[in-house]
Every structure is written in C-alpha cells, then in structure tokens.
Protein backbone atom coordinates (compact mmCIF):
# COMPACT_ATOMS: atom_id res chain seq x y z
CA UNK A 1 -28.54 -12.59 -6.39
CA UNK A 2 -25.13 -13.07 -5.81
CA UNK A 3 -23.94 -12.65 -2.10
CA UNK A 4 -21.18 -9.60 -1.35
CA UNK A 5 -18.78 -11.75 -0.07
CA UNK A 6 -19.36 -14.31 -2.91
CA UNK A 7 -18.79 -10.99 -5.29
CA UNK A 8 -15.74 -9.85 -3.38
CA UNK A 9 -14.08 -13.27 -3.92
CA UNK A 10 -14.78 -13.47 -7.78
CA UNK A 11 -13.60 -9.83 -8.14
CA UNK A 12 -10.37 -10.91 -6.33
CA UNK A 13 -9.58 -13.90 -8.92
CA UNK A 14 -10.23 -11.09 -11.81
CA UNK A 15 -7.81 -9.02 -10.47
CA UNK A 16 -4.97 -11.63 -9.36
CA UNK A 17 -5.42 -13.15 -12.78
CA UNK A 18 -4.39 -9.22 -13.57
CA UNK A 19 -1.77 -9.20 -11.42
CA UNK A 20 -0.60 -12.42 -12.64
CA UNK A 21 -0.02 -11.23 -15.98
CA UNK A 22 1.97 -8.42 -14.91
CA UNK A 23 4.27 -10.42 -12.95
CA UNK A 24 4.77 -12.54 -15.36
CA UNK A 25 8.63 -12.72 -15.27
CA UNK A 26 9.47 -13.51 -11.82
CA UNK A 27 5.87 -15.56 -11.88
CA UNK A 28 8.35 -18.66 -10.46
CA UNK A 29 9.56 -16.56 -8.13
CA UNK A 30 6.26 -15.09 -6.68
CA UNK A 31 5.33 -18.54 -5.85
CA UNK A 32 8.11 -19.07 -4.50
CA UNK A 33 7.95 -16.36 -1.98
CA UNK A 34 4.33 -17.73 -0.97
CA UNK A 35 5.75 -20.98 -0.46
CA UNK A 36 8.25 -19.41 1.97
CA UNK A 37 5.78 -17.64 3.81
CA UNK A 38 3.67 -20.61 4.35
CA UNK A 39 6.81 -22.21 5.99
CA UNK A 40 7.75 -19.35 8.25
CA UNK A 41 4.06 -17.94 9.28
CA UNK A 42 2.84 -20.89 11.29
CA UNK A 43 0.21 -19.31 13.54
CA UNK A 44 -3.10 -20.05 13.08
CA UNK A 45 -4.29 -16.43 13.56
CA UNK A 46 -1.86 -15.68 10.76
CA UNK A 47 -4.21 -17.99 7.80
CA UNK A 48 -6.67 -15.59 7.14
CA UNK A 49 -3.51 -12.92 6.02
CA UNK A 50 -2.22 -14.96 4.11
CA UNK A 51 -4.67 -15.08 1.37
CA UNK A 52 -4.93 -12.91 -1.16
CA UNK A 53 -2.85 -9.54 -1.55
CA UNK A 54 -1.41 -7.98 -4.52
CA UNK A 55 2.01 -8.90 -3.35
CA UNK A 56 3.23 -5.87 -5.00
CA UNK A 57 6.68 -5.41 -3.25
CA UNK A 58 7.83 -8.77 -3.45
CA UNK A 59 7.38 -8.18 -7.30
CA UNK A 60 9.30 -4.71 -6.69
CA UNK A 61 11.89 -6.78 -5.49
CA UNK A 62 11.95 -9.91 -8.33
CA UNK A 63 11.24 -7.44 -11.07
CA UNK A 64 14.13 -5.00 -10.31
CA UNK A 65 16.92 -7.29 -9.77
CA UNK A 66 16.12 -8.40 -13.80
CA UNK A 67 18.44 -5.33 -14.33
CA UNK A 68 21.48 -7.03 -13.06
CA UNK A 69 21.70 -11.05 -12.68
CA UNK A 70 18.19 -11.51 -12.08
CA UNK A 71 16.38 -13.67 -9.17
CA UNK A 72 19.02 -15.13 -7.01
CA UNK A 73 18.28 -17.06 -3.52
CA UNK A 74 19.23 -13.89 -1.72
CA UNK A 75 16.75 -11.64 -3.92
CA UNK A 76 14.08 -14.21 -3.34
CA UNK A 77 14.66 -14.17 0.24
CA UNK A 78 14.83 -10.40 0.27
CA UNK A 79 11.49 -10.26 -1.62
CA UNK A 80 9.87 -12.68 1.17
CA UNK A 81 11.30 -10.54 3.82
CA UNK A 82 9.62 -6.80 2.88
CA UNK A 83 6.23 -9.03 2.31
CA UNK A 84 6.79 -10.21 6.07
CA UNK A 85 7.25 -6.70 7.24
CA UNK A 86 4.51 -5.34 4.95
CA UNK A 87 2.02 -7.82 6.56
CA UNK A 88 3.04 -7.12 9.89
CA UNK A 89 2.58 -3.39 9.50
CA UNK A 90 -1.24 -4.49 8.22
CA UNK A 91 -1.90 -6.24 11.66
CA UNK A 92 -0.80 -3.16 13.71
CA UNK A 93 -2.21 -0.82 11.64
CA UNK A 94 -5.50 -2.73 11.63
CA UNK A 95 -5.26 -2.43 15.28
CA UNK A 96 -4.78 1.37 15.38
CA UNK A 97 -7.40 1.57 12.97
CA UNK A 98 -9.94 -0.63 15.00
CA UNK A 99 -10.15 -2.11 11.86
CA UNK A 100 -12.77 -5.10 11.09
CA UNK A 101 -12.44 -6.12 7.68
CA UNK A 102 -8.77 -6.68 5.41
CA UNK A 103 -9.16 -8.11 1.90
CA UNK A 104 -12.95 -8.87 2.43
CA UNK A 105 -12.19 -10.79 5.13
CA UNK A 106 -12.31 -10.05 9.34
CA UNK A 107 -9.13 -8.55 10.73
CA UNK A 108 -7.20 -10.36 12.95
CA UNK A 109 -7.99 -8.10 15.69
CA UNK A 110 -11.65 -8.97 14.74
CA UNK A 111 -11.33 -12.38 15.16
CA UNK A 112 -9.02 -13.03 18.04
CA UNK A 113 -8.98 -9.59 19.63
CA UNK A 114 -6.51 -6.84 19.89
CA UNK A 115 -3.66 -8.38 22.42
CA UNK A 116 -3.59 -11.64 20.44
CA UNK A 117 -3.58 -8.97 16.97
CA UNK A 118 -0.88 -7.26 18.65
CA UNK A 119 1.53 -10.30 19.26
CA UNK A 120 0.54 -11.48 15.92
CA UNK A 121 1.86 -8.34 14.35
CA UNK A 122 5.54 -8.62 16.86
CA UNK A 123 5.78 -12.21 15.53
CA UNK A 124 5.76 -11.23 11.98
CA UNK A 125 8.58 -8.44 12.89
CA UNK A 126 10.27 -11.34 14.46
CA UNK A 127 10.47 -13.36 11.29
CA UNK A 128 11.36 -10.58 9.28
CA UNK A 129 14.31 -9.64 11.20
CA UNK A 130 15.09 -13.46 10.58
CA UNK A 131 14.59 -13.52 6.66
CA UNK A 132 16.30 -10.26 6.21
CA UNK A 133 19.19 -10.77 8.60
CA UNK A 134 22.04 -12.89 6.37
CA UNK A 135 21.36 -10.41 3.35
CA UNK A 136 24.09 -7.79 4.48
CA UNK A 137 24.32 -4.98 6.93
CA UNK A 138 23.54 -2.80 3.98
CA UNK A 139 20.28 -4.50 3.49
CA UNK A 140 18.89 -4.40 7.08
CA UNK A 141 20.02 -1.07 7.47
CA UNK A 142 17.87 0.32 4.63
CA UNK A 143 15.25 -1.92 5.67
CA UNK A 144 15.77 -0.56 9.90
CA UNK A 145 15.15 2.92 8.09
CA UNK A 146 12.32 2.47 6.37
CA UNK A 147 10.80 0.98 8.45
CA UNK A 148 11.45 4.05 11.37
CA UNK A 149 10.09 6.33 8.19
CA UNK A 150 6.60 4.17 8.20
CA UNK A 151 6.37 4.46 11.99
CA UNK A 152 7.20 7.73 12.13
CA UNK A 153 4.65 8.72 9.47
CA UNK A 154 2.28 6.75 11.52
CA UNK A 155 2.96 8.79 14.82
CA UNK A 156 2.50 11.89 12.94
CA UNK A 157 -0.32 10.65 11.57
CA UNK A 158 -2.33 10.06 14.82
CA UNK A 159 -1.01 13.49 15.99
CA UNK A 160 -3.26 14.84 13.36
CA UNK A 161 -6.46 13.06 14.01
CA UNK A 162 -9.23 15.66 13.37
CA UNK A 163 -6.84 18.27 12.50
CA UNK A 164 -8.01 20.98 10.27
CA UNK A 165 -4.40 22.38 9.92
CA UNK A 166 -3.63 19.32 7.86
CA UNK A 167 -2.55 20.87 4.32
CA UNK A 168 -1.71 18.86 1.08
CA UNK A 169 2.07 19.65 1.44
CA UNK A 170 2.33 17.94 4.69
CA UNK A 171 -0.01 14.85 3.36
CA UNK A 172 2.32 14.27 0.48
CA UNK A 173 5.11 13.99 2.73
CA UNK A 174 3.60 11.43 5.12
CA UNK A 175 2.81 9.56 2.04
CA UNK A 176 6.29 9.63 1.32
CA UNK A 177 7.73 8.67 4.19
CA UNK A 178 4.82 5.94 4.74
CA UNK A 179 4.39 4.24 1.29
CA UNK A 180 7.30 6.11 -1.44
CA UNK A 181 9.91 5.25 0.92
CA UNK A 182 9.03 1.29 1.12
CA UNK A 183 8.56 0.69 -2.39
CA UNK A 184 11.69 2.46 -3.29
CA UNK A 185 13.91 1.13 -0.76
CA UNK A 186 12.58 -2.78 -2.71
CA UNK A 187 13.15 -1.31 -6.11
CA UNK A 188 16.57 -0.26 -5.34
CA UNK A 189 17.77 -3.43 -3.02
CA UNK A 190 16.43 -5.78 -5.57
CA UNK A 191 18.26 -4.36 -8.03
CA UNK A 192 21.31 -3.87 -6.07
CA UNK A 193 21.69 -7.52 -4.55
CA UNK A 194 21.21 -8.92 -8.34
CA UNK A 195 24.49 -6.48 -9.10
CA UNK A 196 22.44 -3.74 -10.96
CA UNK A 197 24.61 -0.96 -12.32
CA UNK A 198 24.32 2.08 -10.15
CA UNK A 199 22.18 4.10 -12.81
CA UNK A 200 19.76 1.53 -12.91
CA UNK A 201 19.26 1.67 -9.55
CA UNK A 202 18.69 4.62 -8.88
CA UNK A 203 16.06 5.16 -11.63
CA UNK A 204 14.51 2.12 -10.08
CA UNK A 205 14.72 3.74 -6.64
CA UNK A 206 12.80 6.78 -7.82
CA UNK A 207 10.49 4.73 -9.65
CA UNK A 208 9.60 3.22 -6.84
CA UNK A 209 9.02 5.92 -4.48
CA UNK A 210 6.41 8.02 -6.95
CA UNK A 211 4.65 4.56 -7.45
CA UNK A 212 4.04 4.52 -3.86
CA UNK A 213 3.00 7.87 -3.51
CA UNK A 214 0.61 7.45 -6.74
CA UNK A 215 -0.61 3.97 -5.08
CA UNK A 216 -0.96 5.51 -1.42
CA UNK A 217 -3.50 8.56 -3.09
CA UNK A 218 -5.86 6.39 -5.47
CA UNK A 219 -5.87 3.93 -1.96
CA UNK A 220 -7.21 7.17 -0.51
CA UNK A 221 -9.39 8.12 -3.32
CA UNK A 222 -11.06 4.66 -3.32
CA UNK A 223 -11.72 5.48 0.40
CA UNK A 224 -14.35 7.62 -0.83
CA UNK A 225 -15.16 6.13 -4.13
CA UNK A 226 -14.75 2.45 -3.66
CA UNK A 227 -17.03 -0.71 -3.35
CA UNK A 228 -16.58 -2.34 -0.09
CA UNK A 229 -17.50 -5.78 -1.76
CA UNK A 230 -13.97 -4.84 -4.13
CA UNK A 231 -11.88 -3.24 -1.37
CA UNK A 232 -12.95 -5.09 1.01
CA UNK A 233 -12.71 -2.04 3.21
CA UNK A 234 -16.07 0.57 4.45
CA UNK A 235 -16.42 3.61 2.34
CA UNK A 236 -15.47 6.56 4.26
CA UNK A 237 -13.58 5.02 7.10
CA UNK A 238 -10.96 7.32 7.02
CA UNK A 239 -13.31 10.30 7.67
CA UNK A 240 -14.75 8.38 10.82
CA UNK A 241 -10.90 8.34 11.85
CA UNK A 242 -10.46 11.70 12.09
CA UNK A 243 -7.50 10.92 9.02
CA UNK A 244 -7.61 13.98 6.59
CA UNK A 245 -6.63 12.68 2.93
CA UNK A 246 -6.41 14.65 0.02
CA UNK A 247 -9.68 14.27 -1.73
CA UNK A 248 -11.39 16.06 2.19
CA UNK A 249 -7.86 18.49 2.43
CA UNK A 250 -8.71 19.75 -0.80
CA UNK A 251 -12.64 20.13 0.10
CA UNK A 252 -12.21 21.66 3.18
CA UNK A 253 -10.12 24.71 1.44
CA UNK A 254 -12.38 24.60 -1.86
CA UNK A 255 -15.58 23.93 -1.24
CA UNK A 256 -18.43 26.34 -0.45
CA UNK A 257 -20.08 24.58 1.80
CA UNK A 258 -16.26 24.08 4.06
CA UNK A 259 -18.16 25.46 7.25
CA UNK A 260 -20.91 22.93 7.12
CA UNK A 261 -18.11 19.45 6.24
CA UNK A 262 -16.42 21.16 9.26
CA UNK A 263 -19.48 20.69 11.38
CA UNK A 264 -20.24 17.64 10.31
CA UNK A 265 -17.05 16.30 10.75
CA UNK A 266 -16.46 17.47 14.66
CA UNK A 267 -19.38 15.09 15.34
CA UNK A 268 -17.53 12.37 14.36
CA UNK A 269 -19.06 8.49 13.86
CA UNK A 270 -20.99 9.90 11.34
CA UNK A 271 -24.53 8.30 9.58
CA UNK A 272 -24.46 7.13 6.46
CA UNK A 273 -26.61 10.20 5.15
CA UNK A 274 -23.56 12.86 6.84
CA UNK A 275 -20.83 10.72 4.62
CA UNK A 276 -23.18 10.69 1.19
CA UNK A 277 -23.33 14.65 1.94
CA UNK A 278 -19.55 14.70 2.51
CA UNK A 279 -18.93 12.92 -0.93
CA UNK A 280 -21.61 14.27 -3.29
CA UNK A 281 -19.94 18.10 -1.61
CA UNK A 282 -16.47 16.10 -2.66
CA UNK A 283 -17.76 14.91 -6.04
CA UNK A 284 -19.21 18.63 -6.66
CA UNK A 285 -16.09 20.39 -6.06
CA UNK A 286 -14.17 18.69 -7.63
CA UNK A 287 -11.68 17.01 -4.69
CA UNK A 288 -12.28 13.58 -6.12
CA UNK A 289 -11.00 14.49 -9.57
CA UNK A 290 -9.00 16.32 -8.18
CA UNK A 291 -7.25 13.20 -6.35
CA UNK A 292 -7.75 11.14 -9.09
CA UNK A 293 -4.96 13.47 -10.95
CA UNK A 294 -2.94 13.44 -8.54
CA UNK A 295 -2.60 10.03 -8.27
CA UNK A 296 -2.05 10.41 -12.36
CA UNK A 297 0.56 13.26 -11.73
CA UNK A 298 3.13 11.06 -9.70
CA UNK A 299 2.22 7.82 -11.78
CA UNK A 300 3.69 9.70 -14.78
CA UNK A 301 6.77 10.70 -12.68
CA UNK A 302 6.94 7.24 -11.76
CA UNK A 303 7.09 6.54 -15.30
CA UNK A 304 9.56 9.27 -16.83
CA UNK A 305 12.28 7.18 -13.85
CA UNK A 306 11.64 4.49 -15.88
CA UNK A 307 12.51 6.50 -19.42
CA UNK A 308 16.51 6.06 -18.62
CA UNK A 309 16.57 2.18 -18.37
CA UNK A 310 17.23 0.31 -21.20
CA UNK A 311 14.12 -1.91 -22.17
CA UNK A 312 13.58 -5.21 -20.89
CA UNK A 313 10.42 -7.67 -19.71
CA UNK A 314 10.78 -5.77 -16.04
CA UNK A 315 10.56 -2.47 -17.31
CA UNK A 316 7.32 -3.80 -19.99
CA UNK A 317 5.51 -4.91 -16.32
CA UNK A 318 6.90 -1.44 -14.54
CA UNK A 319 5.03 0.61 -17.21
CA UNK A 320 1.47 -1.81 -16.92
CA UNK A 321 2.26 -1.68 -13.12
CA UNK A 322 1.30 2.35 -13.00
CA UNK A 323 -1.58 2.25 -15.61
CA UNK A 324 -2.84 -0.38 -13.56
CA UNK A 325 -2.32 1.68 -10.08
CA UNK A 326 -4.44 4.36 -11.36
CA UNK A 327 -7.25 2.22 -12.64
CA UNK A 328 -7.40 0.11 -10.40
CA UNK A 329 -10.92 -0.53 -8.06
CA UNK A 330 -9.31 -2.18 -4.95
C-alpha cells in the first residue's frame, strides 16, 4: 500500500512534469528564478517553502514579456520578485489560517511556531521590496497596490467569518481584489518591462485577472472536492473557518435543507460526519457544479482576452494554462 505522503509526492512530479510542459518557453528562465530564490531565501525555516509550487506568476511574468523583447534581466528579476511576495503572503496566511499542512508538507507555523512563522513571512516582504526595488517606480507602485488589494481582501475577509450575509457578488469581488488583481498586475508588468505594445498589454492584463478569479474558485471548489494526499490541504477547512465560498454561498440560498447547514455550521469544528452531510447537501443541489462552471465561466473570459493577440508560443501556453486551471486536482 502506498503511504499518503509517498502518493502526494508522486502526484506532485505528475503534475510539475505538467507544468513543465506548459512553461516550456521561458523553461530557462523558470530555473532561473529558483536559482535566485535559493540565493536570497537563506533561512532555514524558509526550506520546506521552497519546494514545490506551481510557480504560476513567475511564468505570468516570463510568458508575457514574449510579446515585446522577451526575458530580459529586469523581467527575470521581476518574475523572482512577485514569487517572493506570493510566498510571503502563504506564511501569513498560513498563520491566520492556523494552518498545518502547505504542499503536503507542515506549515511553517507548524514547525517552528507562529512568532518565528510570522518573522519568516516579514523577511520574505523584506527581500521582495529588495528584488523589486531597481525595476522602476512604476513597477513597485503597481506592485505597493496590489499588494494593499490582497490585504485588504484579507481584512474583509476575516470581517466575514461565519457570516451568513456573505452573497456571491461580494465573494467575486474579494476574489478579485485577492487573486485577479495579482495575476494581472504580472501579466501586464511582464509585458510592459519587455516593451510590449500597449494593446498587448492590456489584453494580457485582463487575461490575467479572470485567470485568477477562475484559479481562486476551482481552489475553492477543491476545498470541498479535493484529495488531501493531492492538495495537500484538509477537505473542508474553509467551512471550519467560518470562510463562506461559493460552492456553501450558493447552498445556503438553494438548498432545501439551508436551515439545517445553518445549524450545523454555528457549531463550528465540525466531525467528519457534519462535513460529509454538508457536501453530499452541496453535491445534491447542485453548488459544486455549480462552482465548477463558474470557474469555467471566467476561464473562457480569460480566454476571449487572449483572442486579440497575435499568436505566438506564450499565447499556445496561455490557452493550456486555463484548460489546465479548470481540470486541475491540486
């Protein structure tokens, strides 16, 4: 019988091997980003981190500036820079969480505790500030803003804990300001530090924010549908939260049994028999497909940004990209 962990690894190689593929013209340029961030994120608490991850906006980054001069040192360094500040928004949101487990492997808040998690996560905003700084005013800017939109989104976000009043209208919008917003602002600065022509970037700059939207809903449809041994994340741990995604928003006004997943819910830490309730109600109404098109709806949007560019290898990985952020498992 092969061990979880064991079967979480193997799954992982499948799907980098995936990854791979897609990124396959700025391949050189991936690596070189991981080579950078083995330099610059020298604390031990910082290994475990490291390893894995889709290192998806780095490839926003590499993949977009193909539509002007291509990977330049600045684009590189730009592309190490968001993964910084994507990783350090990981370790604080880990903490928040009370997260134990990150890519099928303990948090560091797990392993070394939350203070040590904590100064972890203002070490990595450190370093980012220091890759991102001699890329322009224009950059950091963008980058300052985006990153007040994810924090923001967070705030809001733990004002809502538990909060029936949560509708889907004011979900998509955190998920806008939280994930859209990040992947567009690397679409568009990747582009526009390789000299992109302003068309291109913005179609790249919408593209990016529907793929994060699309990504950030099948993330919270896997929540409820996933394999922990894939995501390396427990099934329903957003409902233990008190954070109200789509596929639960859409149950709690659909279902017929609302009163009762209301009920259930107020108790909060629920057993494992309260969440397979929750999800078979979910499955039964329909909020998981329900999800799952969603997460199809703004994919396609994400595509139809990509209709105006003219074609090219990016654009070829752009299109795999959101087929494989909708059938994805992890």
């Amino acid at each position: 019988m092969i061990k979880e962990t064991e079967s979480a690894n193997n799954l992982s190689d499948r799907h980098r091997t995936h990854l791979e593929h897609l990124y396959k013209p700025v391949q050189k340029e991936i690596n070189d980003v991981e080579d950078i961030l083995g330099r610059v994120c020298r604390l031990p608490e910082l290994k475990t981190l490291l390893k894995g991850g889709k290192k998806l906006r780095p490839a926003l980054v590499l993949l977009s500036s193909l539509y002007g001069r291509g990977p330049c040192p600045d684009v590189t360094r730009l592309a190490a820079a968001v993964e910084i500040l994507h990783l350090a928004s990981l370790v604080h949101d880990d903490i928040i969480d009370c997260s134990l487990n990150r890519r099928g492997r303990p948090t560091i808040n797990k392993l070394f505790g939350d203070k040590s998690a904590v100064l972890a996560g203002d070490y990595l905003y450190f370093l980012f500030l220091e890759q991102a700084a001699g890329l322009g005013e224009y950059v950091l800017t963008s980058l300052s803003a985006t990153l007040k939109n994810m924090i923001r989104a967070e705030f809001d976000q733990q004002r809502e804990l538990f909060n029936y009043e949560v509708y889907e209208k004011i979900y998509l919008k955190r998920l806008a300001q939280k994930a859209g917003t990040f992947l567009s602002c690397c679409c568009k600065l990747g582009a526009m530090l390789a000299g992109a022509p302003p068309k291109a970037i913005c179609s790249l700059e919408k593209f990016g924010l529907f793929l994060g939207i699309s990504f950030q809903i099948k993330d919270d449809l896997l929540d409820f549908q996933g394999n922990p041994a894939v995501t390396g994340k427990p099934v329903s741990n957003d409902i233990n939260r008190g954070v109200f995604t789509l596929p639960l928003i859409h149950a709690l006004k659909n279902s017929a049994n609302k009163n009762i997943l209301r009920d259930l819910i107020r108790r909060r830490k629920l057993p494992l028999s309260s969440l397979e309730y929750i999800i078979h109600d979910m499955r039964k109404t329909g909020s998981l497909d329900y999800t799952g098109e969603m997460a199809k709806r703004y994919a396609l949007l994400a595509d139809r940004a990509l209709s105006s560019l003219p074609p090219n290898p990016a654009r070829d990985s752009f299109y795999c990209l959101t087929e494989f952020v909708i059938k994805r498992d992890f």
